[in-house]
Protein backbone atom coordinates (compact mmCIF):
# COMPACT_ATOMS: atom_id res chain seq x y z
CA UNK A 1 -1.10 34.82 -3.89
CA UNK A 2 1.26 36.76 -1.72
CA UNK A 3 4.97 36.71 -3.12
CA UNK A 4 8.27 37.74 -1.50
CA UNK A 5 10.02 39.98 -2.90
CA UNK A 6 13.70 39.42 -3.93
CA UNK A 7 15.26 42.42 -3.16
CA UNK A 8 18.82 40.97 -4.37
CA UNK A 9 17.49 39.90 -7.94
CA UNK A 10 15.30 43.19 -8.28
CA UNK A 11 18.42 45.27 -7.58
CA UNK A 12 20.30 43.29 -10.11
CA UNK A 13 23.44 42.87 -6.92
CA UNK A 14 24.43 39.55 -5.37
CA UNK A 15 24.03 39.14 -2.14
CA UNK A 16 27.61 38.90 -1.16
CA UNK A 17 28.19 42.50 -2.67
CA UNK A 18 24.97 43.89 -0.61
CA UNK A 19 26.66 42.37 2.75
CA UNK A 20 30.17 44.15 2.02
CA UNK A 21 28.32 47.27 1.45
CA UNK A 22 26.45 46.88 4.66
CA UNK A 23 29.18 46.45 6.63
CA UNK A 24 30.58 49.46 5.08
CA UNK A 25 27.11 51.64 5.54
CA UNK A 26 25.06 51.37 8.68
CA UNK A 27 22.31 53.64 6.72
CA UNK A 28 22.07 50.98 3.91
CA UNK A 29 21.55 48.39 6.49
CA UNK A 30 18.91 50.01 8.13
CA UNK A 31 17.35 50.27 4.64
CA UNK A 32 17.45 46.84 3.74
CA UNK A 33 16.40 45.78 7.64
CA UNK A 34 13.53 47.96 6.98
CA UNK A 35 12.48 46.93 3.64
CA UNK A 36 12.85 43.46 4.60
CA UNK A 37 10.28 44.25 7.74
CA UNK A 38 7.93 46.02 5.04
CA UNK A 39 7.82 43.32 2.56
CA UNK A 40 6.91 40.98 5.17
CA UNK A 41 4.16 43.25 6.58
CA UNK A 42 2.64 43.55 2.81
CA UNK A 43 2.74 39.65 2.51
CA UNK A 44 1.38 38.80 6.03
CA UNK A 45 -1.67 41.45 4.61
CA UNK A 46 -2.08 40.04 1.17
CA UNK A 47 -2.17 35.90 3.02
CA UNK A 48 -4.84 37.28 5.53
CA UNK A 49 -7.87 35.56 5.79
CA UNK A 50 -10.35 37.37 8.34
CA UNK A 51 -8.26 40.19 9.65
CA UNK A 52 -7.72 41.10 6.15
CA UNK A 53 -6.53 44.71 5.43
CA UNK A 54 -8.74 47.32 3.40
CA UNK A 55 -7.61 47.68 -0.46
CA UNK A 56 -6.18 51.06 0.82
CA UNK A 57 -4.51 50.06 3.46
CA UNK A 58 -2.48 47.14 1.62
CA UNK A 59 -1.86 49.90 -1.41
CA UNK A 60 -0.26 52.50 1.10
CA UNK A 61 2.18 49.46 2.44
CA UNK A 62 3.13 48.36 -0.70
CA UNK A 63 3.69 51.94 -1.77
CA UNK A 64 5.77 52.41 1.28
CA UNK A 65 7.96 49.04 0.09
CA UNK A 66 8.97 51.26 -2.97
CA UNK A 67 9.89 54.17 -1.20
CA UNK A 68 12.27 52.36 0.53
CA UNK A 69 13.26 50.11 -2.11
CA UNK A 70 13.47 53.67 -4.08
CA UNK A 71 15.67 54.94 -0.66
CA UNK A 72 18.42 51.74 -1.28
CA UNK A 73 18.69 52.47 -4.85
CA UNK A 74 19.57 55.81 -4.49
CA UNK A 75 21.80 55.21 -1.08
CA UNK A 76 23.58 52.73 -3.67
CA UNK A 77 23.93 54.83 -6.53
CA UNK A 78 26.05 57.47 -4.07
């Protein structure tokens, strides 16, 4: 069953101190737009029904979801 990820709770940050840091960081917003666009390519892939991706193909997207998960962790760590 295809979940969405809660990028807020994961991270261990409210959301309120994500949005001050956005504000403050145009490359951490474009992080977080772009994992939020990734996570909900990976769950439109894992609810598909006849279109359905390959095993590979749904791996690679959920890989790239932690590289740029990995990319706002480090971008808030700096």
């Amino acid at each position: 069953m295809p979940v969405i990820h809660d990028l807020f709770q994961d991270l261990k940050i409210s959301k309120e101190d994500i949005q001050q840091k956005r504000t403050k960081d145009p490359l951490l917003d474009s992080l977080i737009n772009k994992y939020s666009q990734v996570d909900a390519e990976v769950v439109k892939a894992e609810s598909a029904q006849s279109d359905a991706p390959s095993d590979d193909a749904l791996k690679k997207l959920k890989e790239k979801r932690v590289q740029v998960k990995q990319k706002i962790v480090d971008r808030l760590q700096t």
